[in-house]
C-alpha atoms as a PDB file:
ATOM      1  CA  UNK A   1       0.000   0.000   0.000  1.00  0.00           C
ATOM      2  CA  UNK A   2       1.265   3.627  -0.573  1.00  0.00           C
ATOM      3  CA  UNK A   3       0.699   6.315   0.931  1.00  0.00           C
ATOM      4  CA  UNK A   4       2.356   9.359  -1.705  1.00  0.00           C
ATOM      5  CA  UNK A   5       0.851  11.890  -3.764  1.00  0.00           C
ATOM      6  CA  UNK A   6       1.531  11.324  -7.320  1.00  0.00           C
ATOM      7  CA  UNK A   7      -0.232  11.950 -10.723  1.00  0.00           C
ATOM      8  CA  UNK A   8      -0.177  10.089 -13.803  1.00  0.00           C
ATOM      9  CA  UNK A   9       0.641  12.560 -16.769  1.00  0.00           C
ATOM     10  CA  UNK A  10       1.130  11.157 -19.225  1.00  0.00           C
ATOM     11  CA  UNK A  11       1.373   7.127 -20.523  1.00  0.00           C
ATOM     12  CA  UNK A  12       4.303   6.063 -18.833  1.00  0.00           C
ATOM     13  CA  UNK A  13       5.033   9.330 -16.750  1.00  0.00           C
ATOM     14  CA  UNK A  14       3.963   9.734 -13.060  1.00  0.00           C
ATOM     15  CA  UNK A  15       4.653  13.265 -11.243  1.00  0.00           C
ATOM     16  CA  UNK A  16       5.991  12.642  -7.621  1.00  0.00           C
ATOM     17  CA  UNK A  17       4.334  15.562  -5.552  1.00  0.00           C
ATOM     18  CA  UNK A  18       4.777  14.725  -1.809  1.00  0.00           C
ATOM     19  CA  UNK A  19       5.471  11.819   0.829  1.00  0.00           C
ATOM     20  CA  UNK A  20       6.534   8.329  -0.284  1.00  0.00           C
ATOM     21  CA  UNK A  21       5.724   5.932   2.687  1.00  0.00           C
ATOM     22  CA  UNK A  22       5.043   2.301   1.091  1.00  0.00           C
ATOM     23  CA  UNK A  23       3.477  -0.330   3.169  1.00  0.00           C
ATOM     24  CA  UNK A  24       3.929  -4.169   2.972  1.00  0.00           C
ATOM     25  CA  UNK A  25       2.291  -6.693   4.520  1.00  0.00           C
ATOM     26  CA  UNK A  26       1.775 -10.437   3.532  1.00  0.00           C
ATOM     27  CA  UNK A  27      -1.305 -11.758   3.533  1.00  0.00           C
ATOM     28  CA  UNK A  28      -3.026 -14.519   5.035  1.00  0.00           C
ATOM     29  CA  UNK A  29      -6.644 -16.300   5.060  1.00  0.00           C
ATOM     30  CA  UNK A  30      -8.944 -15.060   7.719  1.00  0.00           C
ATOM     31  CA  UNK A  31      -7.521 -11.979   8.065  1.00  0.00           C
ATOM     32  CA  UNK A  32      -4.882 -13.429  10.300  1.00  0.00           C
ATOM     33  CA  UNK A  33      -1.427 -11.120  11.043  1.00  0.00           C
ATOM     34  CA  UNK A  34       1.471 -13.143   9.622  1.00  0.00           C
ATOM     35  CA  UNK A  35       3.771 -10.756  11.792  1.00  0.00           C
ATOM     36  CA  UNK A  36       7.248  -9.767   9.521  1.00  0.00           C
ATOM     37  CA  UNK A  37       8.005 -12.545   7.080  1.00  0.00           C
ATOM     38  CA  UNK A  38      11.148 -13.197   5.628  1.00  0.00           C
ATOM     39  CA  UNK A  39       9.741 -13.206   2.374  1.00  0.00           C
ATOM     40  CA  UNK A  40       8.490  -9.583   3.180  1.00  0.00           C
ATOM     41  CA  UNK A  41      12.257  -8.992   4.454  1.00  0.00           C
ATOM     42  CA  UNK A  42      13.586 -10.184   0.893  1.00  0.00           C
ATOM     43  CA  UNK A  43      10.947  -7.923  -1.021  1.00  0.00           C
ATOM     44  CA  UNK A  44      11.347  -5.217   1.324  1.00  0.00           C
ATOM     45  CA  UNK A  45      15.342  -5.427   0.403  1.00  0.00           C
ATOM     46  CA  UNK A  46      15.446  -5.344  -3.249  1.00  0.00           C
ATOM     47  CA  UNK A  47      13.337  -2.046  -2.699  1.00  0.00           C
ATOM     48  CA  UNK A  48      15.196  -0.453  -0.346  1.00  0.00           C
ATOM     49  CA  UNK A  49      18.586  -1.561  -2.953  1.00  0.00           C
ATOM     50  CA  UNK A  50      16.452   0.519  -5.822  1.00  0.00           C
ATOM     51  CA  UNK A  51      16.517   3.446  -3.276  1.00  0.00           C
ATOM     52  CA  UNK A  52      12.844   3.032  -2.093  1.00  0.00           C
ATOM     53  CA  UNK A  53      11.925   3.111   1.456  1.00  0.00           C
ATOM     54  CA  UNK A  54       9.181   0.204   2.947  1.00  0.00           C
ATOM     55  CA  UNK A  55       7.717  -0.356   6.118  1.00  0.00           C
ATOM     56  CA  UNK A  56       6.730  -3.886   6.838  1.00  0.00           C
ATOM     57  CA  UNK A  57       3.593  -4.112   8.533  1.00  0.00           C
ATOM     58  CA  UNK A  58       3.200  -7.244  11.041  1.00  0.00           C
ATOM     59  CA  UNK A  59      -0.418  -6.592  10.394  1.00  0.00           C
ATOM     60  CA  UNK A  60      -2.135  -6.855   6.556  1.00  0.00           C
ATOM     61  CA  UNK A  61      -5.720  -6.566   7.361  1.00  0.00           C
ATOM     62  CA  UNK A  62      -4.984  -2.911   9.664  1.00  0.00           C
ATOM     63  CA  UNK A  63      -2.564  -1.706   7.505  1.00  0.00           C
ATOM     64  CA  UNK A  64      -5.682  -1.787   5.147  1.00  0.00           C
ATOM     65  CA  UNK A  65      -7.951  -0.286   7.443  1.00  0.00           C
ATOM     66  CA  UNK A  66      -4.856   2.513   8.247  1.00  0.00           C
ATOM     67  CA  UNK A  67      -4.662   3.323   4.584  1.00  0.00           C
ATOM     68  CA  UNK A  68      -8.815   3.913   4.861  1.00  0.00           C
ATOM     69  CA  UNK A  69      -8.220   6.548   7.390  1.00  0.00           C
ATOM     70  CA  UNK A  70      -7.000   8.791   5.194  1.00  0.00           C
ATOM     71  CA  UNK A  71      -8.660   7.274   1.675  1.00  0.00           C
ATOM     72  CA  UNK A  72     -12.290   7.548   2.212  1.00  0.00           C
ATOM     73  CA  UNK A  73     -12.611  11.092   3.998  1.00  0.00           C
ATOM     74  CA  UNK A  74     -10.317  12.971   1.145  1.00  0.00           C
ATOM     75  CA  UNK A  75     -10.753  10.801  -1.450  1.00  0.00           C
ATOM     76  CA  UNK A  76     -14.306  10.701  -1.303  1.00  0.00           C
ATOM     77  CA  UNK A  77     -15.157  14.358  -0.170  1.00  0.00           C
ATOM     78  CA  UNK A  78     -12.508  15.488  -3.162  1.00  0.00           C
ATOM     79  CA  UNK A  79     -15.242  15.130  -5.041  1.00  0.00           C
ATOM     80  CA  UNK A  80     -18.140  15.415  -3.551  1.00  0.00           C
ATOM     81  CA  UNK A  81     -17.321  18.982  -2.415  1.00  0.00           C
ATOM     82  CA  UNK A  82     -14.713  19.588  -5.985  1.00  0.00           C
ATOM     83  CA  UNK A  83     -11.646  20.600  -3.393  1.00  0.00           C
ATOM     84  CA  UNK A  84      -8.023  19.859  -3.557  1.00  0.00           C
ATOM     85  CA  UNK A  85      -6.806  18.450   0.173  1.00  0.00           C
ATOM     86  CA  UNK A  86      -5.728  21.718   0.680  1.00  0.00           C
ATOM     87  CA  UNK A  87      -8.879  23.430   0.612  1.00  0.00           C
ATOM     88  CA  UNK A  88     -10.356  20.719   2.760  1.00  0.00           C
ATOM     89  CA  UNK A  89      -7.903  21.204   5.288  1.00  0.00           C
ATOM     90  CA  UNK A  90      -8.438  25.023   5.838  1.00  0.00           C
ATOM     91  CA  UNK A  91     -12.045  25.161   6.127  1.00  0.00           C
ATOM     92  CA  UNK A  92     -12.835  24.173   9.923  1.00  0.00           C
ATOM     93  CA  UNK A  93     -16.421  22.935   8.655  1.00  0.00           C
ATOM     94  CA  UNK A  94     -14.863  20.217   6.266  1.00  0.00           C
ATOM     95  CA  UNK A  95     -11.907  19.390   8.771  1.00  0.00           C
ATOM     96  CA  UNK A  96     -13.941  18.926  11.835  1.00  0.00           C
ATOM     97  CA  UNK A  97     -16.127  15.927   8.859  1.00  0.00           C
ATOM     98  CA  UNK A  98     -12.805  14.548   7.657  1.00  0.00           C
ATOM     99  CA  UNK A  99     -11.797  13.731  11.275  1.00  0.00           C
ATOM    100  CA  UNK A 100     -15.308  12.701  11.740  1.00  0.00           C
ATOM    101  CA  UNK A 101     -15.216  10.687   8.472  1.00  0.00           C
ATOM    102  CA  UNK A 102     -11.369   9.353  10.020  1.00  0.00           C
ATOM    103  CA  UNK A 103     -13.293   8.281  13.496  1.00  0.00           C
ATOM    104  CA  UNK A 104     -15.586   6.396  11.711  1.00  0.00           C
ATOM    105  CA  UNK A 105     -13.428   4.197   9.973  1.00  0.00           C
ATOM    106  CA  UNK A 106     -11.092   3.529  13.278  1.00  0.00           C
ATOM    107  CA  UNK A 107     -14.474   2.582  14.405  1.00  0.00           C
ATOM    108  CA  UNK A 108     -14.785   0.144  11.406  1.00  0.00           C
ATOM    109  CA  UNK A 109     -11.535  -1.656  12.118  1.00  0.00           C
ATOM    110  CA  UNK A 110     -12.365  -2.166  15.541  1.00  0.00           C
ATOM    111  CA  UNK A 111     -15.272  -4.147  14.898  1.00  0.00           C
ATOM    112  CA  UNK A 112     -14.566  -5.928  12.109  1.00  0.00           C
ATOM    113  CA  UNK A 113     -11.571  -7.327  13.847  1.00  0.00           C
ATOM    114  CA  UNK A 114     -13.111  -8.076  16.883  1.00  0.00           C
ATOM    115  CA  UNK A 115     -15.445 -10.060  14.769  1.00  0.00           C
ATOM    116  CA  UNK A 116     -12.950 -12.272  13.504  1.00  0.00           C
ATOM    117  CA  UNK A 117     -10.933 -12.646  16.506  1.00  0.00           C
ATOM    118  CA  UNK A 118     -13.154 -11.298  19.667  1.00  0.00           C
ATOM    119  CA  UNK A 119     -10.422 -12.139  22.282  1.00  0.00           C
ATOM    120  CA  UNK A 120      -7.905 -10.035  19.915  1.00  0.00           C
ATOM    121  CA  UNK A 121      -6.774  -6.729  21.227  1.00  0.00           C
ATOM    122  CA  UNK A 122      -5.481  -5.267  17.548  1.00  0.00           C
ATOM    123  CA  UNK A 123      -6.905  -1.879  16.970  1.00  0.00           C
ATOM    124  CA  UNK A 124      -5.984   1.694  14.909  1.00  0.00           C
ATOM    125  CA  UNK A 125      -4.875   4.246  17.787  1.00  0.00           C
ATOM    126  CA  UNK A 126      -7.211   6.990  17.787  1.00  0.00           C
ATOM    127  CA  UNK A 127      -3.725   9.053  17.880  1.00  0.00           C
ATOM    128  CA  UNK A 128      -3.410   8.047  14.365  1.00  0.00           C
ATOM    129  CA  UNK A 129      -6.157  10.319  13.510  1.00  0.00           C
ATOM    130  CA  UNK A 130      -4.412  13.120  14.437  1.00  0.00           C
ATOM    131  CA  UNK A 131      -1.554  11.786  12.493  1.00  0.00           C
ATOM    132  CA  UNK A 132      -3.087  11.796   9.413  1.00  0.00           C
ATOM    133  CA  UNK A 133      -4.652  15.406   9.509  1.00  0.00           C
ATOM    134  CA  UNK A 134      -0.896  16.234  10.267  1.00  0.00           C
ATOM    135  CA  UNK A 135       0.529  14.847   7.556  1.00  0.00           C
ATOM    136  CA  UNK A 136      -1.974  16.021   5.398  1.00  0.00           C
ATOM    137  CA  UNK A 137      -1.798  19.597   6.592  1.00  0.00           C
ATOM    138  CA  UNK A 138       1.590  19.543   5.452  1.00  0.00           C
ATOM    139  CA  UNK A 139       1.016  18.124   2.434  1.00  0.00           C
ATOM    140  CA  UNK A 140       1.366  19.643  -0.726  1.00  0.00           C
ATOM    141  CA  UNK A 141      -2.060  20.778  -2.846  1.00  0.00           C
ATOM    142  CA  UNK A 142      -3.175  17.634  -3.593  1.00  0.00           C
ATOM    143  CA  UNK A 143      -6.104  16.103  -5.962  1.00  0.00           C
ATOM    144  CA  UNK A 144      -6.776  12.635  -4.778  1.00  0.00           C
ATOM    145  CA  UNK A 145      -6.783   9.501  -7.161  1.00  0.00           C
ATOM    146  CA  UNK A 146     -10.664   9.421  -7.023  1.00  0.00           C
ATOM    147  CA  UNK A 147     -10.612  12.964  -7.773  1.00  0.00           C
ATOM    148  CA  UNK A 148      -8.560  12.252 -10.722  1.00  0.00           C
ATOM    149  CA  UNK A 149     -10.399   9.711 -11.903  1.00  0.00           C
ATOM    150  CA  UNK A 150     -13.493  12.293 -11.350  1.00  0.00           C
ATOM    151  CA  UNK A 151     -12.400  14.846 -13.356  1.00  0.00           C
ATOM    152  CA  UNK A 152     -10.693  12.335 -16.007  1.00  0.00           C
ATOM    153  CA  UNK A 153     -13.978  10.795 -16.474  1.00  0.00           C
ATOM    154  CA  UNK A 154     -12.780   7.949 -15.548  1.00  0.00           C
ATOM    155  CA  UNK A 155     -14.369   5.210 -13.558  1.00  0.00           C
ATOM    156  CA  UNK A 156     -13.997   5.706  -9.818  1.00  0.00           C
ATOM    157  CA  UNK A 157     -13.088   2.963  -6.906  1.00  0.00           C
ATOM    158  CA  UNK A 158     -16.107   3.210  -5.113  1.00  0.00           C
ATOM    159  CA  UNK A 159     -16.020  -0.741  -4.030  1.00  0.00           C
ATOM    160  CA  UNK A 160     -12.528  -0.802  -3.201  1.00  0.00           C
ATOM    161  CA  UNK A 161     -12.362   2.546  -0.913  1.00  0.00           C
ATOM    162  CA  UNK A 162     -16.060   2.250   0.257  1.00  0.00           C
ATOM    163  CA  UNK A 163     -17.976  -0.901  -0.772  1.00  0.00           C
ATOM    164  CA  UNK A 164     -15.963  -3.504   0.541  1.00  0.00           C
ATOM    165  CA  UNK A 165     -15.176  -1.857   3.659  1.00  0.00           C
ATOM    166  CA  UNK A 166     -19.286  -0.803   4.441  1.00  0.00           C
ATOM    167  CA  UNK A 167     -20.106  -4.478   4.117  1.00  0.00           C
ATOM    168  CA  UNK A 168     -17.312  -5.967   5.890  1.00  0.00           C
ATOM    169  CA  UNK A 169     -18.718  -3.541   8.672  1.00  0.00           C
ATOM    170  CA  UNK A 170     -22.559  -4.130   8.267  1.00  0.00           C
ATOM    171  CA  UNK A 171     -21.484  -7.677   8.606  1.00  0.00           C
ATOM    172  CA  UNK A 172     -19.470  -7.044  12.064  1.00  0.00           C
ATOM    173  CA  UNK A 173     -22.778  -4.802  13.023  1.00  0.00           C
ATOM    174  CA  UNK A 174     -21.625  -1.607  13.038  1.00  0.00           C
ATOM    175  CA  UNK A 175     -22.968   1.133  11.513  1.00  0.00           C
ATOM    176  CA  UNK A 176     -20.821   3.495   9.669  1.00  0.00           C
ATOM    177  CA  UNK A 177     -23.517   6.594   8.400  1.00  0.00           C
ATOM    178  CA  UNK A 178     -20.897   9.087   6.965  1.00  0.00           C
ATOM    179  CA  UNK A 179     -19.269   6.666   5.374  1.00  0.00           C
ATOM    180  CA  UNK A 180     -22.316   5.586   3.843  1.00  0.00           C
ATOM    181  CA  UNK A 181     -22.864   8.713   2.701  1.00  0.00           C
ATOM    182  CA  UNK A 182     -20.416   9.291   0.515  1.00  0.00           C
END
């Protein structure tokens, strides 16, 4: 998973505009952490000898969820609202929904994985919230993917960012309205 701001602009040319954090995480059935594999080491190596950071995460079905925290509020109110992250960011109304939006999804996590695994004790910090406003504070002007796609005319990931994880949560019996919403 990646979290970077980058553009497509042409075939075969991507513009690097800010951050370049990539996650990796092996998977298993049932949602079940595999913890760091060596075969994550090994991929996790030949990246880092091209000159690209990873961080391994222990845990592929949160590092999902993580990646959600920050997906579904700016992807999905990009274009709702037509606003680069920037202008998200700076209008209090809009923040105070995107950390609403963020909550939510935390919330999400939590119960799908205690649906799986009730005795487990894996959860998203709500600390990583705040984390994610930071970063994206900081960030430069930024049109997200689905924003891209928007304006591209181009079809948007609406089951990946938002379908899957709504009934993966309706199924754990929580209820996630804003997310719904958008």
């Amino acid at each position: 998973m990646c979290f970077l701001c980058s553009n497509k602009v042409a075939p075969g040319h991507i513009r690097h505009i800010d951050y370049k954090q990539i996650t990796l995480g092996d998977y298993a059935d049932r949602y079940t952490p595999c913890g760091i594999t060596e075969r994550m080491q090994q991929v996790a190596a030949d990246f880092e000898k091209a000159g690209i950071p990873i961080d391994l995460a222990p845990d592929l079905f949160l590092a999902r969820w993580k990646k959600l925290v920050w997906n579904i509020p700016f992807n999905g109110l990009s274009v709702v609202l037509d606003a680069t992250t920037d202008q998200m960011m700076t209008d209090q109304p809009v923040q105070a929904l995107v950390e609403q939006l963020m909550r939510e999804v935390v919330a999400g996590a939590l119960a799908c994985v205690q649906a799986i695994d009730p005795q487990s004790n894996r959860a998203i910090s709500i600390e990583f919230v705040q984390t994610m406003l930071d970063y994206t504070a900081k960030m430069t002007p930024y049109r997200p993917s689905m924003k891209l796609d928007y304006d591209d005319r181009r079809p948007l990931e609406i089951e990946a960012i938002f379908g899957n994880p709504l009934r993966m949560a309706k199924q754990a019996g929580i209820d996630l309205p804003r997310i719904n919403m958008l």
